[in-house]
Protein backbone atom coordinates (compact mmCIF):
# COMPACT_ATOMS: atom_id res chain seq x y z
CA UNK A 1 0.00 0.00 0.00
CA UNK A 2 1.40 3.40 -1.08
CA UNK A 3 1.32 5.86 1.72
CA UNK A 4 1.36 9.06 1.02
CA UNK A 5 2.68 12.26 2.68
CA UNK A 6 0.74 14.84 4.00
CA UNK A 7 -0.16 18.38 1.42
CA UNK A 8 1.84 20.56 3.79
CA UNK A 9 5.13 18.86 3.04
CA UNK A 10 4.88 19.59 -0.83
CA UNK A 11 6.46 22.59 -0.76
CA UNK A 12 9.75 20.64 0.00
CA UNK A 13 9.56 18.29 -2.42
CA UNK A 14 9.77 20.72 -5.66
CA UNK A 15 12.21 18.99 -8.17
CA UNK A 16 9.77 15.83 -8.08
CA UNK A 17 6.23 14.27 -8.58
CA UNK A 18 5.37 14.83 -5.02
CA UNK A 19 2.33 12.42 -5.37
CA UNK A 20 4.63 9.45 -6.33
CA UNK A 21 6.36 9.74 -3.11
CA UNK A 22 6.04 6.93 -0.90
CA UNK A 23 6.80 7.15 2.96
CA UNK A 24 8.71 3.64 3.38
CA UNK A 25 9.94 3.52 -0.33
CA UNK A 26 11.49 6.76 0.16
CA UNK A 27 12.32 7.07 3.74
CA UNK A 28 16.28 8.24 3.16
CA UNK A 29 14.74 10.62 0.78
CA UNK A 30 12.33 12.49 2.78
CA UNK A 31 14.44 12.18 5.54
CA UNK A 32 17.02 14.06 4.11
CA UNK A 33 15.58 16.50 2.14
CA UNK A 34 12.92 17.05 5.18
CA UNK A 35 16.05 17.76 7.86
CA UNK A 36 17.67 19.97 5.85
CA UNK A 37 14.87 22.05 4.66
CA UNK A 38 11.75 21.77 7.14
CA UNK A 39 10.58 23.85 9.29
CA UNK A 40 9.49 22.84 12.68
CA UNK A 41 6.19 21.57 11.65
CA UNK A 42 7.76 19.49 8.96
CA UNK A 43 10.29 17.97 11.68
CA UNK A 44 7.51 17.26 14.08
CA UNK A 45 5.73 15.07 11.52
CA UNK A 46 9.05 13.13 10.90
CA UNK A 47 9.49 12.86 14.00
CA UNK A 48 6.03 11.04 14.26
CA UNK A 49 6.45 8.83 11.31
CA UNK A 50 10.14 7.44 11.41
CA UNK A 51 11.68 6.02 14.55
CA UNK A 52 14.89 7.98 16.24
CA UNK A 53 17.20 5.27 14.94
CA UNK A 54 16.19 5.56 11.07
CA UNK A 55 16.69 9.53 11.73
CA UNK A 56 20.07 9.13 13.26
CA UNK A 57 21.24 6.59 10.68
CA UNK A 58 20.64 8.78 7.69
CA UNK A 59 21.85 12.00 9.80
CA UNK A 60 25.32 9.38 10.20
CA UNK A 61 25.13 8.63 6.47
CA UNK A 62 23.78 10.70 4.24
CA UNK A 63 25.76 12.53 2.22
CA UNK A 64 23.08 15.49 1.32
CA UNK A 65 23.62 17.12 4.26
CA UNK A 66 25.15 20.64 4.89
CA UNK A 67 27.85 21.00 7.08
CA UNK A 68 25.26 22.94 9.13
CA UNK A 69 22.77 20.49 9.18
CA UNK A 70 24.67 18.36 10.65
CA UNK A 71 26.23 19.94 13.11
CA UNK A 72 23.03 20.37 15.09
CA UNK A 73 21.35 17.16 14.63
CA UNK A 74 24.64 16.02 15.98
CA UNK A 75 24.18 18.28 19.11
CA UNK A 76 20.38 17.16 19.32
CA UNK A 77 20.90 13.75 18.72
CA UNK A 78 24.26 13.59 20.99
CA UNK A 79 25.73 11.77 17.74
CA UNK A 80 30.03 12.49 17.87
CA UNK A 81 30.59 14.49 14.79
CA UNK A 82 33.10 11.63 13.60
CA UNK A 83 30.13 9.55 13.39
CA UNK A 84 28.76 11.50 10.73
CA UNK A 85 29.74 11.18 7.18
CA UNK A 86 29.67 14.71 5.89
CA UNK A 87 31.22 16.10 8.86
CA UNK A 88 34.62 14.21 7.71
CA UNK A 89 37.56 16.66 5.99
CA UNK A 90 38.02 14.04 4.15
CA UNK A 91 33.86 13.75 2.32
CA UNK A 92 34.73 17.55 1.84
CA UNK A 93 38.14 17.26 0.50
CA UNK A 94 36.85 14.78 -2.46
CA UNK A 95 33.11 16.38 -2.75
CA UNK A 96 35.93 19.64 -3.55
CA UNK A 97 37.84 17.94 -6.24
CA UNK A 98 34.58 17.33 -8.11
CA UNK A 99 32.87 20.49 -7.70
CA UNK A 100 35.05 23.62 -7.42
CA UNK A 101 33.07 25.98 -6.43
């Protein structure tokens, strides 16, 4: 069964087909996207729908985060910055080399 996310979260989904989205085929998706662009509405509905360790995995993982981002869901999740993939020098250093600017 496709479940579907609520209207009020469309305006974060703008690059995409927001009625395809599905919230357990595209869990790291929304995650991400909904972390680093939500507002506190948004966050309380994640917050609601996914369990702390599916937030904290992708916030560890993902690799669409800003440095920013990060950085406080580290503080509010208590997560060691090492822990998290984009917080590395070395993600940066290579995610450089690619892009320039």
């Amino acid at each position: 069964m496709n479940q579907s996310l609520p209207v009020f979260l469309s305006k974060y989904f703008w690059d995409i087909e927001f009625s395809t989205l599905d919230i357990n085929k595209n869990k790291t998706y929304i995650i991400e996207r909904l972390i680093e662009y939500g507002d506190l509405k948004a966050i309380k509905w994640l917050k609601n729908i996914y369990s702390e360790k599916d937030l904290e995995t992708i916030i560890k993982t993902s690799k669409k985060l800003t440095k920013k981002t990060a950085n406080y869901f580290s503080l509010y999740y208590k997560i060691k910055p090492q822990n998290i993939l984009c917080l590395q020098e070395d993600f940066w250093n290579k995610h450089k080399k690619i892009w320039s600017h």
